[in-house]
N, C-alpha and C. Protein backbone atom coordinates (compact mmCIF):
# COMPACT_ATOMS: atom_id res chain seq x y z
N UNK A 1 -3.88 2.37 -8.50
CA UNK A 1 -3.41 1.02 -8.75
C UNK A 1 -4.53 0.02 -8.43
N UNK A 2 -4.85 -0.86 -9.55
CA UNK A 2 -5.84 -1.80 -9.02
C UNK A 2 -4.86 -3.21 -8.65
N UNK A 3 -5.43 -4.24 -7.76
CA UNK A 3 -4.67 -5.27 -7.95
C UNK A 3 -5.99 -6.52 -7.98
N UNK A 4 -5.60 -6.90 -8.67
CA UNK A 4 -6.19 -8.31 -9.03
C UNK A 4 -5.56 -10.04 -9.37
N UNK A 5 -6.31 -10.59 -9.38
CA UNK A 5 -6.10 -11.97 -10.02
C UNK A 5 -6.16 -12.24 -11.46
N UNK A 6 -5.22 -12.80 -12.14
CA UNK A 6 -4.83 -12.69 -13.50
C UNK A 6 -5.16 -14.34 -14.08
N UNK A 7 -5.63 -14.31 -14.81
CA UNK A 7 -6.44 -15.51 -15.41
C UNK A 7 -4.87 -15.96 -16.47
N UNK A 8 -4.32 -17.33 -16.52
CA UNK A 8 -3.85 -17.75 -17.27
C UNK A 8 -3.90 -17.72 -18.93
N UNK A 9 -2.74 -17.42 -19.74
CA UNK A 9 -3.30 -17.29 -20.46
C UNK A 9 -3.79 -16.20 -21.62
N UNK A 10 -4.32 -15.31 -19.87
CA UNK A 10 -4.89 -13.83 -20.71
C UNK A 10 -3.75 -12.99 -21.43
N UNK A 11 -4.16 -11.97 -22.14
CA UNK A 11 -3.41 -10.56 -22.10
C UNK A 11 -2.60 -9.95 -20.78
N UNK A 12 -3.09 -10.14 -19.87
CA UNK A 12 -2.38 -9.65 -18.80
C UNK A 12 -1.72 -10.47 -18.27
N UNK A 13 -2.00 -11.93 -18.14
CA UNK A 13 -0.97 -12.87 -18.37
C UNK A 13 0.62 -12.93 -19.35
N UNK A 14 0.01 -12.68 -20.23
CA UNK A 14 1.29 -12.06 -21.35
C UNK A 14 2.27 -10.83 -20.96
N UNK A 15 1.41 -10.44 -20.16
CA UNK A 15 2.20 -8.59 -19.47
C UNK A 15 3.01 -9.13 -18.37
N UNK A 16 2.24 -10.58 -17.78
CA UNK A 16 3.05 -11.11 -16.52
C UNK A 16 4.33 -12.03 -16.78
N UNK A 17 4.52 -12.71 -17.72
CA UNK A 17 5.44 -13.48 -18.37
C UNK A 17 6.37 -12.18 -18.73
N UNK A 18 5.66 -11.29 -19.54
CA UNK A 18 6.96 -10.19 -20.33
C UNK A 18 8.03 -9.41 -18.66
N UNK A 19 7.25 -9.29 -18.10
CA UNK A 19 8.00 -8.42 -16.78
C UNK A 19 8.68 -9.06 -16.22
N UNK A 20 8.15 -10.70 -15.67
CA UNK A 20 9.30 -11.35 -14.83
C UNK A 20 10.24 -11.35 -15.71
N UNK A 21 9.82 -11.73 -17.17
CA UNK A 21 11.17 -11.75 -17.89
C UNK A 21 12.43 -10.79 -18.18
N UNK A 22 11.72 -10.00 -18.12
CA UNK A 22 13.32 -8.71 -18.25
C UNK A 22 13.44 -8.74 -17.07
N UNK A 23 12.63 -8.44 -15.57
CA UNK A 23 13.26 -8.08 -14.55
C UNK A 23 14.10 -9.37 -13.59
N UNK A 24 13.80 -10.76 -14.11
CA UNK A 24 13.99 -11.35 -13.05
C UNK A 24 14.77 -12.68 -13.74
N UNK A 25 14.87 -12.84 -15.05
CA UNK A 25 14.93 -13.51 -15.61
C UNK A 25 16.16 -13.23 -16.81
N UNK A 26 16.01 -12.53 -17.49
CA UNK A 26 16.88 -11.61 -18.39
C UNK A 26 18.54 -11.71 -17.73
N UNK A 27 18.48 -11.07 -16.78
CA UNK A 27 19.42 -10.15 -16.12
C UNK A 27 20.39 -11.32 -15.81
N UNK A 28 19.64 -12.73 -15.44
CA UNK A 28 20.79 -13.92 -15.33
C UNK A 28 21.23 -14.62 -16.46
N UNK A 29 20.37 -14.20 -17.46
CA UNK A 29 20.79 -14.70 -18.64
C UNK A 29 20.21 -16.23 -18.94
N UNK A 30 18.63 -15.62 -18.41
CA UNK A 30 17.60 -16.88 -18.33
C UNK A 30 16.27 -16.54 -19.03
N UNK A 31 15.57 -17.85 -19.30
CA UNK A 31 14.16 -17.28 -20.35
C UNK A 31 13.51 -18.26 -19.50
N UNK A 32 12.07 -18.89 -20.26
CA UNK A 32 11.53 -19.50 -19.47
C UNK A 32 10.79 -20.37 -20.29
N UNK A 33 10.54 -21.86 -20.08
CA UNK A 33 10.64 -22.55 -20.75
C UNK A 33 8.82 -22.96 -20.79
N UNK A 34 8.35 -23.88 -21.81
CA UNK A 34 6.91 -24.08 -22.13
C UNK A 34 6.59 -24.60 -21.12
N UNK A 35 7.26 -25.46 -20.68
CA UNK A 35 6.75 -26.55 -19.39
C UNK A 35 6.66 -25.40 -18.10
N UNK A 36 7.83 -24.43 -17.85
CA UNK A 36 7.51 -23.72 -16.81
C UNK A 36 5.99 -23.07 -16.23
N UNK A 37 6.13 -22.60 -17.73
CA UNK A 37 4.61 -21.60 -17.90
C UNK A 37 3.81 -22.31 -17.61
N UNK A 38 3.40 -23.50 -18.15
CA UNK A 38 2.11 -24.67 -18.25
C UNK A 38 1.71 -24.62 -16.81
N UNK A 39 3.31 -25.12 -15.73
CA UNK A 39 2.75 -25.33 -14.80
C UNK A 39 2.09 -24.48 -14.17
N UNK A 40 1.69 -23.17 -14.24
CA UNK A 40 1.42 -21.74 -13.58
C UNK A 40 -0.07 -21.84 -13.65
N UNK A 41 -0.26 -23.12 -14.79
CA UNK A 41 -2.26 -23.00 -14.71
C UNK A 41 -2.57 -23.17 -13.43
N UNK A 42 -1.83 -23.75 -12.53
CA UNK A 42 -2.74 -24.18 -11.18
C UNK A 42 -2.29 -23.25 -10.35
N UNK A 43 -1.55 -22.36 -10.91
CA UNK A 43 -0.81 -21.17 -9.23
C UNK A 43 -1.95 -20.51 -9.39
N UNK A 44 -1.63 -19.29 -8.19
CA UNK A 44 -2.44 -18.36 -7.99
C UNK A 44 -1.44 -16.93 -8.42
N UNK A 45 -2.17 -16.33 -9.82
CA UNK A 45 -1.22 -15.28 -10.54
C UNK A 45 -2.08 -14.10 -10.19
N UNK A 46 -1.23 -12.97 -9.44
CA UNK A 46 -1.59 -11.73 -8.86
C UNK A 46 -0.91 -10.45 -9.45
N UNK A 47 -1.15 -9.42 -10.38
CA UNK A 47 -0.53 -8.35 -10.35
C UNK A 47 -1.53 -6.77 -10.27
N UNK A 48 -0.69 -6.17 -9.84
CA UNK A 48 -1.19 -4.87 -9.69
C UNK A 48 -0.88 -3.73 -10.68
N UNK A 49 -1.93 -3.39 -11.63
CA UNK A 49 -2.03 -2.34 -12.91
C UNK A 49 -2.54 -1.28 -12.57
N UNK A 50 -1.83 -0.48 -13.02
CA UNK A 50 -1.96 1.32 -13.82
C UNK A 50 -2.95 1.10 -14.50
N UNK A 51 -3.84 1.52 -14.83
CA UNK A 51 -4.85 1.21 -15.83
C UNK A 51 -4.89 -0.46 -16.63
N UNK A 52 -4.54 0.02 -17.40
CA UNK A 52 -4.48 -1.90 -18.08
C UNK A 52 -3.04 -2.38 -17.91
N UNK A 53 -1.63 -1.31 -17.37
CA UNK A 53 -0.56 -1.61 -17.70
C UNK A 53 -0.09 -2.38 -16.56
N UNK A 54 0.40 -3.57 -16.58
CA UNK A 54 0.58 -4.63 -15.18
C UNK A 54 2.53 -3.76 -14.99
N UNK A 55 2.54 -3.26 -13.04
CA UNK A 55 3.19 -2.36 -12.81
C UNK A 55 4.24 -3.91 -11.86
N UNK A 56 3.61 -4.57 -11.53
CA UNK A 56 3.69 -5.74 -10.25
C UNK A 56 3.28 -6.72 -10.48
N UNK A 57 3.70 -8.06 -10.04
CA UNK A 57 3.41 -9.57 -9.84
C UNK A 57 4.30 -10.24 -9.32
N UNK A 58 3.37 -11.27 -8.40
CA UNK A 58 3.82 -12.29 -7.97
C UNK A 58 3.02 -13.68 -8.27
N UNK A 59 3.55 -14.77 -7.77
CA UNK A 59 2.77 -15.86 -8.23
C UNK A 59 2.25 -17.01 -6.58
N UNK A 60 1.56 -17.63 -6.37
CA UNK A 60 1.45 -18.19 -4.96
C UNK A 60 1.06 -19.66 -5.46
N UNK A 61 1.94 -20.51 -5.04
CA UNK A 61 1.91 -21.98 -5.73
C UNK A 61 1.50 -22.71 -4.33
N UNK A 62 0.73 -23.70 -4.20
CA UNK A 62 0.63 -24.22 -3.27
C UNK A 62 2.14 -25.75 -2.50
N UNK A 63 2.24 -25.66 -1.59
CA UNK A 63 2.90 -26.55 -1.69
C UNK A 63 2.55 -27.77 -0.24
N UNK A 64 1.25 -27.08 0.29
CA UNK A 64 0.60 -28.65 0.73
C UNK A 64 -0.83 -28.03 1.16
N UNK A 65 -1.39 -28.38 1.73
CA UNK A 65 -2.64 -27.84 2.11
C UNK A 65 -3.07 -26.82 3.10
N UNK A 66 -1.84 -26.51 3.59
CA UNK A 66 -1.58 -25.14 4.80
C UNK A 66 -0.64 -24.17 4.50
N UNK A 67 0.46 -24.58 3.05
CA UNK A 67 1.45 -23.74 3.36
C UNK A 67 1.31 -23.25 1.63
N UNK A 68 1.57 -22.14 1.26
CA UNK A 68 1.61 -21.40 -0.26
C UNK A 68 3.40 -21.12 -0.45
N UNK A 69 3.59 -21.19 -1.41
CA UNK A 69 5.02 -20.28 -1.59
C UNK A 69 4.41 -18.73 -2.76
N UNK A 70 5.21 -18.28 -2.12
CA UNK A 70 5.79 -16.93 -3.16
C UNK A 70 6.81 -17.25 -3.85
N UNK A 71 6.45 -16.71 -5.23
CA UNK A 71 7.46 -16.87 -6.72
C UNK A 71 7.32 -15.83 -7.11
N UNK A 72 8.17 -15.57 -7.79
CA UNK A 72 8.56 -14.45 -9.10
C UNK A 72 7.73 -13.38 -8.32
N UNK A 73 8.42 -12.53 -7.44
CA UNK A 73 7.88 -11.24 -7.23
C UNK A 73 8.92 -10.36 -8.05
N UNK A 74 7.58 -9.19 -8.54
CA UNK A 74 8.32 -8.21 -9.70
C UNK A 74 8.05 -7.19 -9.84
N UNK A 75 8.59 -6.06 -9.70
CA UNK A 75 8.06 -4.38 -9.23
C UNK A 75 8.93 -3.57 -10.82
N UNK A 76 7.98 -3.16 -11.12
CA UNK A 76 8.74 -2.64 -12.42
C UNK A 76 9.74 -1.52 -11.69
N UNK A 77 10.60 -1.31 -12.51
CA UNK A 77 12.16 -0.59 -11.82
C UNK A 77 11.63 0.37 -11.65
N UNK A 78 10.62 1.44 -12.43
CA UNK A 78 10.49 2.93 -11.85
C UNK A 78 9.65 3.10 -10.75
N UNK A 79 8.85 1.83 -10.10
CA UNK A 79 8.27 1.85 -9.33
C UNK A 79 9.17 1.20 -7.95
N UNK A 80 10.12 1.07 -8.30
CA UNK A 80 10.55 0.09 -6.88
C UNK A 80 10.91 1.23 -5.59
N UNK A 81 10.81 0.64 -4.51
CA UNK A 81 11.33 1.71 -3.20
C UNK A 81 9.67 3.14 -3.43
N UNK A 82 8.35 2.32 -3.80
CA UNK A 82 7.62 3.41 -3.35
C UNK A 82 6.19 2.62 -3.23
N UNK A 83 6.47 1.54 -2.38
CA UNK A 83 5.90 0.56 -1.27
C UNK A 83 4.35 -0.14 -2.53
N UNK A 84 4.98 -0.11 -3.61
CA UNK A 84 4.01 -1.46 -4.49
C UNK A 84 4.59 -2.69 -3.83
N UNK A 85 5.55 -2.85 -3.54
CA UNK A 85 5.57 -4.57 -3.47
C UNK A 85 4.92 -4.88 -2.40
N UNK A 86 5.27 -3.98 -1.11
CA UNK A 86 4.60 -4.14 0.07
C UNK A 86 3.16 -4.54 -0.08
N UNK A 87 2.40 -3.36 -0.90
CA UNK A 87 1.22 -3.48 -1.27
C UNK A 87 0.56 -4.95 -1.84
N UNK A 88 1.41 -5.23 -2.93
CA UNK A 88 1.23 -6.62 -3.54
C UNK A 88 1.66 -7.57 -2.69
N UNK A 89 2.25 -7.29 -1.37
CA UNK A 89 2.50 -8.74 -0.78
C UNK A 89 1.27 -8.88 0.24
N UNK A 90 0.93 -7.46 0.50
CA UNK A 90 -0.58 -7.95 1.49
C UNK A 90 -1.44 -8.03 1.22
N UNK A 91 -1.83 -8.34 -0.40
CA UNK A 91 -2.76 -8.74 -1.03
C UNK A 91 -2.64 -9.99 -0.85
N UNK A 92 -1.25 -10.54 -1.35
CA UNK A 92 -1.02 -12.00 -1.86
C UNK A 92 -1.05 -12.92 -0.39
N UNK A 93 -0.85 -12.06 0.81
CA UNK A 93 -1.11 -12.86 1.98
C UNK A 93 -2.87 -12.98 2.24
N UNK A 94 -3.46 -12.22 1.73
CA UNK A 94 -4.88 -11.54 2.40
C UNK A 94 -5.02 -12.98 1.23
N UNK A 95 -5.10 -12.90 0.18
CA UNK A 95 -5.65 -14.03 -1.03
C UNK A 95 -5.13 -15.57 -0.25
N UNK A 96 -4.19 -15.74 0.07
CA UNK A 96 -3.68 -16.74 0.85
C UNK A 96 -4.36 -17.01 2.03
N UNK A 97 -4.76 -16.54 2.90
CA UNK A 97 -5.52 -16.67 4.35
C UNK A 97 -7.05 -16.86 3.74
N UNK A 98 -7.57 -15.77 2.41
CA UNK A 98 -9.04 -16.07 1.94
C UNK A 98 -9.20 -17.72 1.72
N UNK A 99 -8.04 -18.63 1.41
CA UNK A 99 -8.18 -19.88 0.92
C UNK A 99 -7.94 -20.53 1.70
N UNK A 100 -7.65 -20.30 2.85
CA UNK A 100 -7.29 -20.90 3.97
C UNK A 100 -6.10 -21.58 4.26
N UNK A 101 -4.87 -20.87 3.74
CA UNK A 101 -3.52 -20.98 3.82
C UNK A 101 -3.20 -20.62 5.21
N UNK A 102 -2.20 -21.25 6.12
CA UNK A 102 -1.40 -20.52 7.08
C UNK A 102 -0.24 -20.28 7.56
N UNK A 103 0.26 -20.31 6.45
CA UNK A 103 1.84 -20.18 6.40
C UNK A 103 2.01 -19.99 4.33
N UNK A 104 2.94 -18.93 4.61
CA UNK A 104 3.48 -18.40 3.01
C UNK A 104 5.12 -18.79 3.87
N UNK A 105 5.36 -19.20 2.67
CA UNK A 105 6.80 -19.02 2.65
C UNK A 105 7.78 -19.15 1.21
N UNK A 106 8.74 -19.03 0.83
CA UNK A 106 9.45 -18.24 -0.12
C UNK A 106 11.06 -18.71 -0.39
N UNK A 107 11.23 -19.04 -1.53
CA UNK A 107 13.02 -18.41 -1.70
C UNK A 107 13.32 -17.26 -1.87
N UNK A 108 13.93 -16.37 -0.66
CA UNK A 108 13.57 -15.34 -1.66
C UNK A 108 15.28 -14.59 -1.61
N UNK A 109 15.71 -13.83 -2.65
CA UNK A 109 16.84 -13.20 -3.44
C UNK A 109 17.44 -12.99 -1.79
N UNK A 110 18.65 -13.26 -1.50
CA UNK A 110 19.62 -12.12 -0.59
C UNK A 110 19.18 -10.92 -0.67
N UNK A 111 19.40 -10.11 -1.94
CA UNK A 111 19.48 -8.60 -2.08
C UNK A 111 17.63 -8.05 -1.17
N UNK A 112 16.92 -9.43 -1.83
CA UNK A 112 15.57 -9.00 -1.00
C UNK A 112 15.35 -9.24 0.65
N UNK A 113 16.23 -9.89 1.34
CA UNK A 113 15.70 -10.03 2.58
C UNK A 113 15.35 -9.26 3.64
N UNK A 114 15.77 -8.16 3.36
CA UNK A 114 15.30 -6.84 4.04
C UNK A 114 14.08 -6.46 4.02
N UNK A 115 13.98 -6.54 2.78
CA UNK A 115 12.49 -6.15 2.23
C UNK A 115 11.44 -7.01 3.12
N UNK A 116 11.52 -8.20 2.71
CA UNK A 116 10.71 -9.59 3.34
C UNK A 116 10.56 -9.56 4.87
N UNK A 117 12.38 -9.03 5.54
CA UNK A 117 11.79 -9.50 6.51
C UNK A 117 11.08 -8.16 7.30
N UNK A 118 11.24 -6.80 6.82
CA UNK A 118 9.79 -5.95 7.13
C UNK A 118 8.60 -5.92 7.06
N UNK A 119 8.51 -7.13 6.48
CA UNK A 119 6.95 -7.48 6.09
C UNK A 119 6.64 -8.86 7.41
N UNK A 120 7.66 -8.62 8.29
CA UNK A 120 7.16 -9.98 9.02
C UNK A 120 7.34 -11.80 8.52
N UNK A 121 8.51 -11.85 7.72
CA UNK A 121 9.32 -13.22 7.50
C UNK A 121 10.39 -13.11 8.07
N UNK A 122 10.81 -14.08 8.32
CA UNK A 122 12.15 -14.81 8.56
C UNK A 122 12.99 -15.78 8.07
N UNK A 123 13.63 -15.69 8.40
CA UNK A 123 15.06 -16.85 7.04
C UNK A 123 15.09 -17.82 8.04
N UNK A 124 14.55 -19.10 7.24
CA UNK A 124 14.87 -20.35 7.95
C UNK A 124 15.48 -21.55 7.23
N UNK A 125 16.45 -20.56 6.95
CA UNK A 125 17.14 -22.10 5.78
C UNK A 125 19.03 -21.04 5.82
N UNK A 126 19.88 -22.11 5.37
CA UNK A 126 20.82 -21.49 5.39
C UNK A 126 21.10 -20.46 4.13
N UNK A 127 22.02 -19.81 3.44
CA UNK A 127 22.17 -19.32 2.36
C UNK A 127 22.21 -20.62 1.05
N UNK A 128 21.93 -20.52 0.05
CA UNK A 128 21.72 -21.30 -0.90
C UNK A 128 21.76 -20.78 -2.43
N UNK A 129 22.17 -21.33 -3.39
CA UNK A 129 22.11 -20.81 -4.95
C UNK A 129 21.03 -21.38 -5.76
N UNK A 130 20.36 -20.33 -6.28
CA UNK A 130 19.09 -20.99 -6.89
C UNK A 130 19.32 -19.88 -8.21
N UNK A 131 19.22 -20.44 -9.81
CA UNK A 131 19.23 -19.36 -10.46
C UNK A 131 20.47 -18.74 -10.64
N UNK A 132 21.58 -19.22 -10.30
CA UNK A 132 22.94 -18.46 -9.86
C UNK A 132 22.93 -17.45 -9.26
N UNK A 133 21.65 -17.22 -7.82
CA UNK A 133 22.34 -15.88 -6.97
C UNK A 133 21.70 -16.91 -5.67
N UNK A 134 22.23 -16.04 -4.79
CA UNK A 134 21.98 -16.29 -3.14
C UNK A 134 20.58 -16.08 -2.98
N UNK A 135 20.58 -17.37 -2.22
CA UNK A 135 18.71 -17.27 -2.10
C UNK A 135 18.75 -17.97 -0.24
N UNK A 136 17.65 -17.20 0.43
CA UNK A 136 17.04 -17.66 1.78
C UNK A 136 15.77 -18.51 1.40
N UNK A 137 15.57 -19.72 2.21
CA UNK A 137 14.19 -19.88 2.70
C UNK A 137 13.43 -19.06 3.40
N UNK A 138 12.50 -18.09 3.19
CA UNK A 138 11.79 -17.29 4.16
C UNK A 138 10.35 -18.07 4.82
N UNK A 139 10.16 -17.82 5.90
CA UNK A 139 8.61 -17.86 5.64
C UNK A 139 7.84 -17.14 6.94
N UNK A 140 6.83 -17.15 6.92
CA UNK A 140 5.84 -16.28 8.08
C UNK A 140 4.49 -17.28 8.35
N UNK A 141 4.26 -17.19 8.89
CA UNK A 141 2.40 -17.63 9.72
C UNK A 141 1.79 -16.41 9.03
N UNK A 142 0.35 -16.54 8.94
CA UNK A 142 -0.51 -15.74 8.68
C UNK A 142 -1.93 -16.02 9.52
């Protein structure tokens, strides 16, 4: 598995739009709109490929000069439960601290908070609907 930084735009950009979309997007009976995408020129877009085939992504948006959020994390289904996301999240923290971020933090799914908070987050917000499912504020220091 390589993981890298994905240039807007690209081909593998296109692989990153197609995945959140069935996995994260689809399933609520949601697409994603021109303006969404546009704004993604300034995130920081990360996925991890099989050869050329993007397996993982997440996205890291800034939201002041110390703190990043995590968006759209996405583990293709035959890969989930065999520690890619883990992998892709200590990239996306390691890329975050390279820029001099110190604090990530996140909405992230109910069904995921387990996940998150083995990785060293915590829920600091009450339960909330974002998307029509249950969502936490997470976040961690780095």
């Amino acid at each position: 598995m390589a993981l890298k930084i994905i240039d807007h735009g690209t081909s593998d950009y296109l692989q990153m739009v197609e995945l959140r979309l069935h996995l994260l997007r689809k399933p609520l009976g949601l697409s994603f709109t021109a303006e969404e995408l546009e704004k993604e020129k300034s995130d920081i877009l990360l996925g991890c490929f099989e050869e050329d085939k993007l397996e993982a992504c997440c996205i890291l948006t800034e939201v002041d000069p110390s703190t990043v959020r995590l968006r759209q994390m996405a583990v293709g289904s035959a890969l989930q439960g065999k520690g890619i996301g883990r992998v892709l999240m200590n990239f996306a923290e390691n890329i975050a601290r390279d820029r001099k971020y110190t604090r990530l933090t996140m909405h992230a799914r109910k069904s995921a908070v387990g996940f998150y908070e083995k990785s060293g987050y915590r829920i600091c917000s009450d339960e909330f609907t974002e998307v029509t499912i249950p969502h936490f504020v997470m976040e961690k220091e780095l």
